[in-house]
PDB file of N, CA and C in Angstrom:
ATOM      1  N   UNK A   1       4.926  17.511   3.337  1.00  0.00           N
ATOM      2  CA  UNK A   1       4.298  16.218   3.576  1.00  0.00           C
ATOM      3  C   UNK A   1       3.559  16.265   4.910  1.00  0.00           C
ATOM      4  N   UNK A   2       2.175  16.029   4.680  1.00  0.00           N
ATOM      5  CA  UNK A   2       1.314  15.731   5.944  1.00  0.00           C
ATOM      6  C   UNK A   2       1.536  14.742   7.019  1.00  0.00           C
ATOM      7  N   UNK A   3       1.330  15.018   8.035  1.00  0.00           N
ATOM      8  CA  UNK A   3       0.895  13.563   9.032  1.00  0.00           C
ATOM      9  C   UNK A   3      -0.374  13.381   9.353  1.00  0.00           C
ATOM     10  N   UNK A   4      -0.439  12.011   8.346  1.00  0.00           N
ATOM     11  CA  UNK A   4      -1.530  11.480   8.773  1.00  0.00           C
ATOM     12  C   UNK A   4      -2.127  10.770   9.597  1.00  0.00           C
ATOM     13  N   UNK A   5      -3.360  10.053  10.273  1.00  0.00           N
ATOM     14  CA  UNK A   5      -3.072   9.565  11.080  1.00  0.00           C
ATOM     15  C   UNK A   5      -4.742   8.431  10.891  1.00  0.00           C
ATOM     16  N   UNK A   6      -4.846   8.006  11.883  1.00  0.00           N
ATOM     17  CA  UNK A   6      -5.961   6.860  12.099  1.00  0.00           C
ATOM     18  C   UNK A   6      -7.583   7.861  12.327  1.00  0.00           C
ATOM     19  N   UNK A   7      -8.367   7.658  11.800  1.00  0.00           N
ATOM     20  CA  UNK A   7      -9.674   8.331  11.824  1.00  0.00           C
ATOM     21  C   UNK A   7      -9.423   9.763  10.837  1.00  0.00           C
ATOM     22  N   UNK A   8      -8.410   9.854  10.624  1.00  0.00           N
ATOM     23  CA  UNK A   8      -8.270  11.253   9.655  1.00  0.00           C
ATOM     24  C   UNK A   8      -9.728  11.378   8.574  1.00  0.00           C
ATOM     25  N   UNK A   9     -10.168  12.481   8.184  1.00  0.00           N
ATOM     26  CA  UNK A   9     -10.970  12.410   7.136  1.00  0.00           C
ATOM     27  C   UNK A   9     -10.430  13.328   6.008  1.00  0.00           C
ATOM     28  N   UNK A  10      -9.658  13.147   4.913  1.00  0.00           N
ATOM     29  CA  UNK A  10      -9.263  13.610   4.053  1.00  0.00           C
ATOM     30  C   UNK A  10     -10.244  14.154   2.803  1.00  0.00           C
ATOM     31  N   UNK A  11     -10.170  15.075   1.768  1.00  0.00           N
ATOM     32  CA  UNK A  11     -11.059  14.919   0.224  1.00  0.00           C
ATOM     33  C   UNK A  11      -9.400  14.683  -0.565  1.00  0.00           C
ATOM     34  N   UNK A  12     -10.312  14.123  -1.146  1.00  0.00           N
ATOM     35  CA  UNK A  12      -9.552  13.713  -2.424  1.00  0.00           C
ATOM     36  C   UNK A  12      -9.623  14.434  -3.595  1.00  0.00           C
ATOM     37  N   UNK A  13      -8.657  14.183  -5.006  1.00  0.00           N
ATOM     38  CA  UNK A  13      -8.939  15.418  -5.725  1.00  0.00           C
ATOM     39  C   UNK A  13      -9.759  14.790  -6.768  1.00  0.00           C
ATOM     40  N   UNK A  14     -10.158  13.044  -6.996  1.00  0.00           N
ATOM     41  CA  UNK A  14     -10.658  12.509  -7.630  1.00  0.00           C
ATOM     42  C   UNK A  14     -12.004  12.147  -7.019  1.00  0.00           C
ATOM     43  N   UNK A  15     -12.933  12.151  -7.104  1.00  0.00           N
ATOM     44  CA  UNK A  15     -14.315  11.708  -6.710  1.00  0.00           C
ATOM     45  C   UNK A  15     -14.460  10.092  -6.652  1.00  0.00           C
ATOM     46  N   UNK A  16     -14.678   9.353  -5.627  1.00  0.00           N
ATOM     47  CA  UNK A  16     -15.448   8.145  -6.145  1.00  0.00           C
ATOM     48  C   UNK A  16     -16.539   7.510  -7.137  1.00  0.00           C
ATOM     49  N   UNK A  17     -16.395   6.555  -7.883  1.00  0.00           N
ATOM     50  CA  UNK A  17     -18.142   6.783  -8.702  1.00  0.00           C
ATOM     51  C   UNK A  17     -18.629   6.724  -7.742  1.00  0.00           C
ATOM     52  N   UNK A  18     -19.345   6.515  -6.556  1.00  0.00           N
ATOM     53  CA  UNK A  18     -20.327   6.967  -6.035  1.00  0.00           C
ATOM     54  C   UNK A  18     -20.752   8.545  -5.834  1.00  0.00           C
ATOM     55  N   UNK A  19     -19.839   8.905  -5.809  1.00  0.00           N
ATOM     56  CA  UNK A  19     -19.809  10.462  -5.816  1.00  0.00           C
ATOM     57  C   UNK A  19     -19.603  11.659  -4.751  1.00  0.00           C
ATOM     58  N   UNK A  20     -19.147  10.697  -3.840  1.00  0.00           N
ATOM     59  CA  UNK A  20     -18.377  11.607  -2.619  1.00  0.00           C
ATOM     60  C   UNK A  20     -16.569  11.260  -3.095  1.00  0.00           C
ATOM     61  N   UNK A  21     -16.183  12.725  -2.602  1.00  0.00           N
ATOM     62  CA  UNK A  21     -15.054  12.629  -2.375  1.00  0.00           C
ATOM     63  C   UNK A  21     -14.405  12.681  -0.979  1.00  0.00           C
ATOM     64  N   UNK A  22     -15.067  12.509  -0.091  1.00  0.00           N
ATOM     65  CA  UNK A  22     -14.249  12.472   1.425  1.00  0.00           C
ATOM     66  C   UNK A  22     -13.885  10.928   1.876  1.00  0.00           C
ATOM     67  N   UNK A  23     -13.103  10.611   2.527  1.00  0.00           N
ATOM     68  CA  UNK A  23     -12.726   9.222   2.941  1.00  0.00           C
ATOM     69  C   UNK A  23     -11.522   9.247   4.182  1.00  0.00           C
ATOM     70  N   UNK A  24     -12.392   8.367   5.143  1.00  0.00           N
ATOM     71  CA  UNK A  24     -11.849   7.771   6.745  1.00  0.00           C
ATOM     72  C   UNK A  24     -10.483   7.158   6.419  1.00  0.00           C
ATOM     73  N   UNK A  25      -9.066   7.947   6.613  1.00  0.00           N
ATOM     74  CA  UNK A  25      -7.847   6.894   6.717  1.00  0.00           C
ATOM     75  C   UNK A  25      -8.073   5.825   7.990  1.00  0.00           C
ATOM     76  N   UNK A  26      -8.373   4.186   7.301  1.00  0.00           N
ATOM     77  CA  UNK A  26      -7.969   3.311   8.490  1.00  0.00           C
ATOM     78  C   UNK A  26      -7.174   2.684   8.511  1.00  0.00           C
ATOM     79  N   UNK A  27      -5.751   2.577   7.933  1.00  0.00           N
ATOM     80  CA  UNK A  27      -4.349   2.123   8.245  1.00  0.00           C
ATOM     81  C   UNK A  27      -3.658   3.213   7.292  1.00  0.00           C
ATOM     82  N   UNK A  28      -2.585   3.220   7.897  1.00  0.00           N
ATOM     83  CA  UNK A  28      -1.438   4.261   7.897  1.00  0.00           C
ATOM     84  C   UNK A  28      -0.068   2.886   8.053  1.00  0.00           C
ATOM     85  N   UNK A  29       1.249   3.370   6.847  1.00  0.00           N
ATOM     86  CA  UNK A  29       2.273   2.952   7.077  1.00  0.00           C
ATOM     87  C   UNK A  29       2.834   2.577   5.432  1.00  0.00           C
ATOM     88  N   UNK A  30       3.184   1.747   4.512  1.00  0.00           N
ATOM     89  CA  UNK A  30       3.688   1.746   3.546  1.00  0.00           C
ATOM     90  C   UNK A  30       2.718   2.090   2.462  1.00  0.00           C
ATOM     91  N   UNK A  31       1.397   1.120   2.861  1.00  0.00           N
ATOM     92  CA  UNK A  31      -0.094   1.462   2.402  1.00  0.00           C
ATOM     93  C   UNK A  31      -0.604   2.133   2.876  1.00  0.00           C
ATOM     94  N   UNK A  32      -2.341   3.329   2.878  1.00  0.00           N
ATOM     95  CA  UNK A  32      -2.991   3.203   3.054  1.00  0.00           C
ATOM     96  C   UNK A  32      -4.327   2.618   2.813  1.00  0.00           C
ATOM     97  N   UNK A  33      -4.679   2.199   3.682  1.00  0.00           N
ATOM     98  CA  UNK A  33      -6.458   1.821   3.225  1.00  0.00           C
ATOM     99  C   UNK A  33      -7.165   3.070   3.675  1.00  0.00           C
ATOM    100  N   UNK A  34      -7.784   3.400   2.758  1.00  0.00           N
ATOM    101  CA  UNK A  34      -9.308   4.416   3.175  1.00  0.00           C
ATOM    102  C   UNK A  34     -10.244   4.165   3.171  1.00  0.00           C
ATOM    103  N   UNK A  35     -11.279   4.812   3.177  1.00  0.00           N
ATOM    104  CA  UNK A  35     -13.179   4.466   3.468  1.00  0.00           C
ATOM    105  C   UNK A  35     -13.559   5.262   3.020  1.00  0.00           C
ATOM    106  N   UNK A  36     -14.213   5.286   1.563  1.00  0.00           N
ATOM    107  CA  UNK A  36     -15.396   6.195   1.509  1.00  0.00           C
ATOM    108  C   UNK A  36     -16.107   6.518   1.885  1.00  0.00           C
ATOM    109  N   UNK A  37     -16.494   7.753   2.645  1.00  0.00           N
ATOM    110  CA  UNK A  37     -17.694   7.838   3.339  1.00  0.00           C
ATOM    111  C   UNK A  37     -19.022   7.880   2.617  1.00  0.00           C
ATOM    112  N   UNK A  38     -19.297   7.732   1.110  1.00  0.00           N
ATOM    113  CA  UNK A  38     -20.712   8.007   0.697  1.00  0.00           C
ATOM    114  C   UNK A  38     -21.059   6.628   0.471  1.00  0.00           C
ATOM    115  N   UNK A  39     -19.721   5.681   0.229  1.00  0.00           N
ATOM    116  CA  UNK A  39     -20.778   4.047   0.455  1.00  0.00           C
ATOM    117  C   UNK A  39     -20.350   3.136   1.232  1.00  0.00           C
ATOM    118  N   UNK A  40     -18.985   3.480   1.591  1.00  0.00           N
ATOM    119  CA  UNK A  40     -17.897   2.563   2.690  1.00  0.00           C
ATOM    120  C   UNK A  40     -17.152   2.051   2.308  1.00  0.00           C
ATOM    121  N   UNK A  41     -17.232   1.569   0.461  1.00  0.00           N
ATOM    122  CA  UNK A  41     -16.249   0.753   0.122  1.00  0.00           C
ATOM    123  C   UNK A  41     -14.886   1.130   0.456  1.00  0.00           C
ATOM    124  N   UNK A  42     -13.786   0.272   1.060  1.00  0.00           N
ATOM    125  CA  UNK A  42     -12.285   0.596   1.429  1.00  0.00           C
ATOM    126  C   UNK A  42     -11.151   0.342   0.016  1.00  0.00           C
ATOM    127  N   UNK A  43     -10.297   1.151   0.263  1.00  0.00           N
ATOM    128  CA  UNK A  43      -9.446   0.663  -0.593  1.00  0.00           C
ATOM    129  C   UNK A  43      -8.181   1.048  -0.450  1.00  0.00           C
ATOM    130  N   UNK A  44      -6.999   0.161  -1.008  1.00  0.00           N
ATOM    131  CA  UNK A  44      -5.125   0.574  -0.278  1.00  0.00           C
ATOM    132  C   UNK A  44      -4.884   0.883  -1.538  1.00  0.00           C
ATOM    133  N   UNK A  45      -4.102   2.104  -1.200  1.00  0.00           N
ATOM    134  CA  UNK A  45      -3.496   2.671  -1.757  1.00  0.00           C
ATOM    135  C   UNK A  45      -1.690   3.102  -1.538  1.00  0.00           C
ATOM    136  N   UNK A  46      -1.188   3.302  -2.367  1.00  0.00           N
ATOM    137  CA  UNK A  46       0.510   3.376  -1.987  1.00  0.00           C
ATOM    138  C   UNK A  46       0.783   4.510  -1.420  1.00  0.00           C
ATOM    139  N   UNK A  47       1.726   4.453  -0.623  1.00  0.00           N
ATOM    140  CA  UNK A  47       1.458   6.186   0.000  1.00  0.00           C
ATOM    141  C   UNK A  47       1.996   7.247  -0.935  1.00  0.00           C
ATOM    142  N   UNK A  48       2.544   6.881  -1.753  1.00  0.00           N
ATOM    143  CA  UNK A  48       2.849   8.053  -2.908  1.00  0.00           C
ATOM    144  C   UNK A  48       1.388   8.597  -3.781  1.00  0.00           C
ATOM    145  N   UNK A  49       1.085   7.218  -3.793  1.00  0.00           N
ATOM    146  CA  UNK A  49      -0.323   7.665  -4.500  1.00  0.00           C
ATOM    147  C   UNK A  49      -1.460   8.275  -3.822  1.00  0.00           C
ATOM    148  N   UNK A  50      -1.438   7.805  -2.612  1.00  0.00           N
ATOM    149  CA  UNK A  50      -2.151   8.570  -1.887  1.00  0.00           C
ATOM    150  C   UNK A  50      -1.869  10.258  -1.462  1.00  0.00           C
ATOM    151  N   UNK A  51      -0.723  10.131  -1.198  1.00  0.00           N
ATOM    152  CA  UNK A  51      -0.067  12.062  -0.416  1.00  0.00           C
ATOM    153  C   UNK A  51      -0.082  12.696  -1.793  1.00  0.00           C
ATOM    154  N   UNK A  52      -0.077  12.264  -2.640  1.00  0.00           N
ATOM    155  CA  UNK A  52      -0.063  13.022  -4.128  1.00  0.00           C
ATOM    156  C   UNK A  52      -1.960  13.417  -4.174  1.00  0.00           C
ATOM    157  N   UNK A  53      -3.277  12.096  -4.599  1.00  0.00           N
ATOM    158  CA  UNK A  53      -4.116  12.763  -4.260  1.00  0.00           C
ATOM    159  C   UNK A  53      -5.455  13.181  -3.457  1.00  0.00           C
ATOM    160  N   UNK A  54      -4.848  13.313  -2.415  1.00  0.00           N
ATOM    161  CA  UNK A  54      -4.610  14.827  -1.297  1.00  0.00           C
ATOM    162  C   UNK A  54      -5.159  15.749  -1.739  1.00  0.00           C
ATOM    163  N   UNK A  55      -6.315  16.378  -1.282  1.00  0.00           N
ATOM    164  CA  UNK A  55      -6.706  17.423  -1.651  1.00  0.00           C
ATOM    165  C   UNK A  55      -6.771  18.246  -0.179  1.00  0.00           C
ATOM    166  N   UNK A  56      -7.410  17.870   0.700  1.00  0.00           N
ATOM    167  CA  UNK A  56      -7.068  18.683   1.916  1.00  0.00           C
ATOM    168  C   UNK A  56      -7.253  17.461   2.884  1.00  0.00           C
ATOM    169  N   UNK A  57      -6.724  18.066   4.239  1.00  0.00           N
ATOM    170  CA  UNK A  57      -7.381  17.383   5.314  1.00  0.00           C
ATOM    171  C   UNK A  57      -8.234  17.900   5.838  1.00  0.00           C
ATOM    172  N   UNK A  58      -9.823  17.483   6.146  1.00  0.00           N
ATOM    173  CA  UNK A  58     -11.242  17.698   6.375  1.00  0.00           C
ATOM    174  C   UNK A  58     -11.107  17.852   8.205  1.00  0.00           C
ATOM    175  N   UNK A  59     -10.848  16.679   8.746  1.00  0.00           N
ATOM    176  CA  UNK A  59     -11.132  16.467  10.016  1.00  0.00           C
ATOM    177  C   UNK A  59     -10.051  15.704  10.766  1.00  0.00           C
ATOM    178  N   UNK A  60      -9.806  15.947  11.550  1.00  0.00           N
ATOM    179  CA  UNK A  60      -8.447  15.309  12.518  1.00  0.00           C
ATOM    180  C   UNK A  60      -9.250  14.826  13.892  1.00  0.00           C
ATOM    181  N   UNK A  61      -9.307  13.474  13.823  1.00  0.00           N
ATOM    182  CA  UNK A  61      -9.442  12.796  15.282  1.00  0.00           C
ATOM    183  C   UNK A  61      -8.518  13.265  16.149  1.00  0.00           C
ATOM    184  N   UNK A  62      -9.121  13.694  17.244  1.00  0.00           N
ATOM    185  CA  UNK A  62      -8.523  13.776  18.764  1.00  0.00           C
ATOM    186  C   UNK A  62      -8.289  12.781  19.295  1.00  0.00           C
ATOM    187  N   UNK A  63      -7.071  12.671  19.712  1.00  0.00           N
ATOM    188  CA  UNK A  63      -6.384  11.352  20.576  1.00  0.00           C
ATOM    189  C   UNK A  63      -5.201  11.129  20.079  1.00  0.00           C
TER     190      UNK A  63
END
């Protein structure tokens, strides 16, 4: 199990219909919410559902 954290940029193993799969974690804790980065739309997800799909972690904010 990863630690995730605030500004993380994860891919996912499912694509958005828009058609990026990368997305900004911006809350961390029972939920997450993420951000698509190809249109912005956010969305919460359960953290099971989320750490399940996980495809990698892209980018790790410093701080």
């Amino acid at each position: 199990m990863a630690d995730y954290r605030l500004g993380d940029v994860v891919k996912m193993k499912k694509p958005h219909p828009c058609g990026s799969d990368q997305w900004e974690v911006t809350r961390t804790g029972m939920d997450f919410r993420i951000k698509c980065l190809g249109c912005g739309r956010q969305v919460m997800l359960p953290r099971p559902k989320f750490e399940k799909g996980v495809k990698a972690l892209l980018a790790r904010k410093e701080g």
